[in-house]
Every structure is written in structure tokens, then in C-alpha cells.
C-alpha atoms as a PDB file:
ATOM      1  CA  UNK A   1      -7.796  33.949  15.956  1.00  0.00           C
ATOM      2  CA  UNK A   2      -4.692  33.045  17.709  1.00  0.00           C
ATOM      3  CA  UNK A   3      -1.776  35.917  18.123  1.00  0.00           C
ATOM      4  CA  UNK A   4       1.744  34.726  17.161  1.00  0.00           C
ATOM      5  CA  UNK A   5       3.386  35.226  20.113  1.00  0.00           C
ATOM      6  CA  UNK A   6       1.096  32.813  21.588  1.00  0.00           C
ATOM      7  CA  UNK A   7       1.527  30.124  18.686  1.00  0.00           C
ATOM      8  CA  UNK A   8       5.018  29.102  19.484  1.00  0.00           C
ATOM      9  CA  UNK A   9       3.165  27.154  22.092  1.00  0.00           C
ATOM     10  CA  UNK A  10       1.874  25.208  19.599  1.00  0.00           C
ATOM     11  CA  UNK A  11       5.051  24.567  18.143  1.00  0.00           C
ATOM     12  CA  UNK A  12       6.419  23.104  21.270  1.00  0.00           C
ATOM     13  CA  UNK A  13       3.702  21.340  21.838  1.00  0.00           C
ATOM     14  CA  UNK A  14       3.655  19.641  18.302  1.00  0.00           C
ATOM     15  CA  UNK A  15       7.502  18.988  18.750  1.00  0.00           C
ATOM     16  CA  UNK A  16       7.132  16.990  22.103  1.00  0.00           C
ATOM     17  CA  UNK A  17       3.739  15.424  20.768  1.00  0.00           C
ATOM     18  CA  UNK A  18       5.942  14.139  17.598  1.00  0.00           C
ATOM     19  CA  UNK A  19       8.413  12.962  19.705  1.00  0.00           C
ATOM     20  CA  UNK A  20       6.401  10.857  21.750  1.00  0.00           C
ATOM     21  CA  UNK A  21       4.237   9.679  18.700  1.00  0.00           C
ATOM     22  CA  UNK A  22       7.554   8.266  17.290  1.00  0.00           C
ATOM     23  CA  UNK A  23       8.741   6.575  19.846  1.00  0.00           C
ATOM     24  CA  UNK A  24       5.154   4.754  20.044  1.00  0.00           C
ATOM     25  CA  UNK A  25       5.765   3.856  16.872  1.00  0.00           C
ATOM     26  CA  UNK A  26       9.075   2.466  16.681  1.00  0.00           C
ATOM     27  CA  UNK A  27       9.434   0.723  19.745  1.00  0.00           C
ATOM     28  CA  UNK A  28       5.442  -0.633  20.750  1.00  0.00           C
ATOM     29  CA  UNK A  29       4.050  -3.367  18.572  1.00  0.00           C
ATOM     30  CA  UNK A  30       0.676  -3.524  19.817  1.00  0.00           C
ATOM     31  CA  UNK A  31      -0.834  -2.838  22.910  1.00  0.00           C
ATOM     32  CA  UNK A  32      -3.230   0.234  24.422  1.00  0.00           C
ATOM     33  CA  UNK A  33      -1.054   2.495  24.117  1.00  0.00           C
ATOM     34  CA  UNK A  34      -0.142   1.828  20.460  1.00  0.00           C
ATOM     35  CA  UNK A  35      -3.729   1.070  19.436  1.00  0.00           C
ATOM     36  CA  UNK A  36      -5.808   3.625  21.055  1.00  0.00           C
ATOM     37  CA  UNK A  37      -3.591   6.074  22.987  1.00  0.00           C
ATOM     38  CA  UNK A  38      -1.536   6.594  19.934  1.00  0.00           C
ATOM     39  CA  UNK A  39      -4.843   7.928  17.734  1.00  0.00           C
ATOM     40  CA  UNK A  40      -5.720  10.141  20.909  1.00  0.00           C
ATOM     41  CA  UNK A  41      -2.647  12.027  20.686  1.00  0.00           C
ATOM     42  CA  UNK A  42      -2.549  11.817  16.824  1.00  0.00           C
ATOM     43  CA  UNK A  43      -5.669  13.958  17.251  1.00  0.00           C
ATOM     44  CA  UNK A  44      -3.474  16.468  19.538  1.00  0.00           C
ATOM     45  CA  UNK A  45      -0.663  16.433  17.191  1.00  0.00           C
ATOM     46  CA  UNK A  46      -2.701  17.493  13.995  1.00  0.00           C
ATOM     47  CA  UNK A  47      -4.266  20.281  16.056  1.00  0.00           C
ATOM     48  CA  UNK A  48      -1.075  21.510  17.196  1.00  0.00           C
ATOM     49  CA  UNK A  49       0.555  21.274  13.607  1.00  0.00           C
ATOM     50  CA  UNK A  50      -2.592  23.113  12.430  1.00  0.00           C
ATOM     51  CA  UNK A  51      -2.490  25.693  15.135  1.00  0.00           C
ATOM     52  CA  UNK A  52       1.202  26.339  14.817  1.00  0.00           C
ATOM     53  CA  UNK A  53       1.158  26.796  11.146  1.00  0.00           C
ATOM     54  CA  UNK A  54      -2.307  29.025  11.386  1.00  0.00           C
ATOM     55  CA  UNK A  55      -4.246  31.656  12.792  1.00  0.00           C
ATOM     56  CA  UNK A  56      -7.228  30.088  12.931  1.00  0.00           C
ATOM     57  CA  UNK A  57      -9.812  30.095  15.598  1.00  0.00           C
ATOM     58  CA  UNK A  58      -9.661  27.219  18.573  1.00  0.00           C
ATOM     59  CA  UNK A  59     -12.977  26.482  17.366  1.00  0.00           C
ATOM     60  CA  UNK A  60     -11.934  26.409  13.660  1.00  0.00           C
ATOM     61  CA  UNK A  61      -9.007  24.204  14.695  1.00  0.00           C
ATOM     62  CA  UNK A  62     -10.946  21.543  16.395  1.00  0.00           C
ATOM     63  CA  UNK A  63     -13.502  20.844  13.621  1.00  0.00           C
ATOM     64  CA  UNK A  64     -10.664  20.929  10.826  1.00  0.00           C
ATOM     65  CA  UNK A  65      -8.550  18.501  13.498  1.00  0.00           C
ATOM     66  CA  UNK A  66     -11.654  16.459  13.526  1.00  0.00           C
ATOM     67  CA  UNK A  67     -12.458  16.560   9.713  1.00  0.00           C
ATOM     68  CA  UNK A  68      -9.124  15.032   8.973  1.00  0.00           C
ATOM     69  CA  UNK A  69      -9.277  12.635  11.516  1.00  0.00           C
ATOM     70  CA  UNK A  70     -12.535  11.572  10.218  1.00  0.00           C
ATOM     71  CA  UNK A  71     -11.337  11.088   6.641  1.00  0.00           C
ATOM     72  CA  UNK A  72      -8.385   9.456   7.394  1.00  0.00           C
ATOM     73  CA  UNK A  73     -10.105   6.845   9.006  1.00  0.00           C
ATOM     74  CA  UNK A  74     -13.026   7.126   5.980  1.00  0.00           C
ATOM     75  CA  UNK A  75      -9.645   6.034   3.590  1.00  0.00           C
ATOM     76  CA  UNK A  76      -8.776   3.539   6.190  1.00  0.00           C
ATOM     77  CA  UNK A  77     -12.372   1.919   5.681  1.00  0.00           C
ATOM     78  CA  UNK A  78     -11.691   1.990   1.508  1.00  0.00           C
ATOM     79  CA  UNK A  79      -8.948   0.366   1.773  1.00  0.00           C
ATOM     80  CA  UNK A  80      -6.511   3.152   0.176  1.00  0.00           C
ATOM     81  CA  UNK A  81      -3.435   1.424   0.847  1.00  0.00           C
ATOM     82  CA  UNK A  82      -4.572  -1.156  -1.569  1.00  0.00           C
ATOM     83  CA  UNK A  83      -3.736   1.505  -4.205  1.00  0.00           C
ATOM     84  CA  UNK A  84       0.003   1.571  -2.771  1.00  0.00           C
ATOM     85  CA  UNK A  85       2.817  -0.801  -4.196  1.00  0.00           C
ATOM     86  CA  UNK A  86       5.755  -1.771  -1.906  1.00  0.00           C
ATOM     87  CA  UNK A  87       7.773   1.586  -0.334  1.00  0.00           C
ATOM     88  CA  UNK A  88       5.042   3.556  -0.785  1.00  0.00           C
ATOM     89  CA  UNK A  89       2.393   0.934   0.637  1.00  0.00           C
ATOM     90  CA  UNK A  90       4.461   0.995   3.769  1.00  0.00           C
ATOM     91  CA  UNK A  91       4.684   4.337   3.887  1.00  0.00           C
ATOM     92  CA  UNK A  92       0.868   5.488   3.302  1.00  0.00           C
ATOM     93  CA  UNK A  93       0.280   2.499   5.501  1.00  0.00           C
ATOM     94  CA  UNK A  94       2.211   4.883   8.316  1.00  0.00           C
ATOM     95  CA  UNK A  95       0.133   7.627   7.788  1.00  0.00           C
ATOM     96  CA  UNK A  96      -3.235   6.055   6.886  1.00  0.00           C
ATOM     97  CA  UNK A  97      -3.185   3.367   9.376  1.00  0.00           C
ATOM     98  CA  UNK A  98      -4.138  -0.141   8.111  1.00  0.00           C
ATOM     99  CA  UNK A  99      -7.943  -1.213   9.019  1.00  0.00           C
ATOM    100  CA  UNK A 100     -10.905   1.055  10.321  1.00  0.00           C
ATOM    101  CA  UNK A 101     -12.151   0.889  13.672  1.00  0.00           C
ATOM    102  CA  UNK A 102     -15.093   2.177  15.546  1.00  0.00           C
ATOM    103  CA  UNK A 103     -12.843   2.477  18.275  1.00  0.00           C
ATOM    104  CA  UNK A 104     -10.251   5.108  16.578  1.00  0.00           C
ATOM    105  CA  UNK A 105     -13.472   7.070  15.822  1.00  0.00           C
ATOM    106  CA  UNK A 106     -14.247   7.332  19.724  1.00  0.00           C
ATOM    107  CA  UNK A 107     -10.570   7.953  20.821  1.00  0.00           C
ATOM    108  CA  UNK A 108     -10.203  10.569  18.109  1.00  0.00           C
ATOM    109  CA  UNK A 109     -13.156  12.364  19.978  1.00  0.00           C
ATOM    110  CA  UNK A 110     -11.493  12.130  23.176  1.00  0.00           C
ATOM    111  CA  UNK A 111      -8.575  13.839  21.749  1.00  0.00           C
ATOM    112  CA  UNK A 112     -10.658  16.846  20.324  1.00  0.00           C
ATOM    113  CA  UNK A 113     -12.161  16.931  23.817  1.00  0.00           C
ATOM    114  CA  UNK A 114      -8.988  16.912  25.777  1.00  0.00           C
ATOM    115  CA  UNK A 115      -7.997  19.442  23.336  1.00  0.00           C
ATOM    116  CA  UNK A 116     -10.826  21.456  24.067  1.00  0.00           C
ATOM    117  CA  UNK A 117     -10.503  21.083  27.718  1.00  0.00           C
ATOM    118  CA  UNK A 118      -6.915  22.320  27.386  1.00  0.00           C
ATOM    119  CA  UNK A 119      -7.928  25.572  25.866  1.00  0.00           C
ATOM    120  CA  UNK A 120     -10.707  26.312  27.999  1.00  0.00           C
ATOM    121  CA  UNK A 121      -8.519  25.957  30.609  1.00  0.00           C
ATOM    122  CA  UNK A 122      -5.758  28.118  29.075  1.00  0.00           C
ATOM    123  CA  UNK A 123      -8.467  30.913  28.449  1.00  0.00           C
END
């Protein structure tokens, strides 16, 4: 369980993460870093919304983190979007993603790992 003096780390952390993520997406159309590097931090970000908002164990954190991650891109291979009509397509579209990819599974895991390297290291 993480104290909460220590979770405003979290919070800053999630801020800058958000930051960044939203710049990705508003000003790269494509690319590596928009593609892949995007869904590696995306993993961060969700940990470090969860952790913020939590006291749940770093272990806890990083299976939830990857549970989500794991069923978003489960909807993305159903199609959910499909279930969306115009404002609302776009905007589950944002938060979905649009098409699966073996790919976003792999750099999903990298994030959990760089995650988990980061609190090892902070331990």
C-alpha cells in the first residue's frame, strides 16, 4: 500500500504524462511515436491515474494497469466503436483507439515493465 504523502508523486507524474500524451495526439499524425510510443506511455499514464487516486499495492497497480490495457485493446478487436454514431464515435474512437494490434499488446508490456523498473528502483 502506498502512503499519501508519497502519492502526490503520482499526481505529478500523471499531470506531465497527460501533457505529453496530448500533445502526441494533437500535433503527430502517424509515426513511432504516435503508434507505439504513445500506447507505452498510455500504459504509464493509467498506472499513475490509478496510483494517484488509490492506495493500492505497486503490484496491485500493475496487473489492474495491465487488465485495462488488455481490454481496451480486447474492445478494439470487437470493433466497439462500431456501436458509436458521429460525436460520440469520435470520441470513444479517442479513447478506444481504432483497430487492434499485436504490436500495442507488446508495447503495453513494455510500459508495465518500465513501470516496474521505475519502482524497483524507487524502493
Amino acid at each position: 500500500m502506498i502512503p499519501r504523502a508519497k502519492r502526490h508523486y503520482y499526481v505529478i507524474g500523471f499531470a506531465i504524462l497527460f501533457g505529453v500524451e496530448a500533445a502526441i495526439a494533437m500535433y503527430l499524425k502517424g509515426g513511432f511515436i504516435r503508434s507505439y510510443l504513445g500506447d507505452l506511455l498510455a500504459v504509464i499514464l493509467i498506472y499513475t491515474l490509478l496510483m494517484a487516486c488509490s492506495r493500492l499495492s505497486v503490484k496491485t497497480g500493475l496487473v489492474l494497469t495491465a487488465s485495462i490495457a488488455l481490454l481496451v485493446e480486447v474492445l478494439q478487436l470487437i470493433d466497439l466503436t462500431q456501436f458509436f454514431e458521429g460525436t460520440y464515435k469520435q470520441v470513444a474512437t479517442l479513447v478506444f483507439g481504432s483497430h487492434f494490434s499485436w504490436l500495442d499488446l507488446l508495447m503495453y508490456g513494455l510500459g508495465i515493465l518500465v513501470v516496474y523498473g521505475l519502482e524497483r528502483v524507487k524502493e
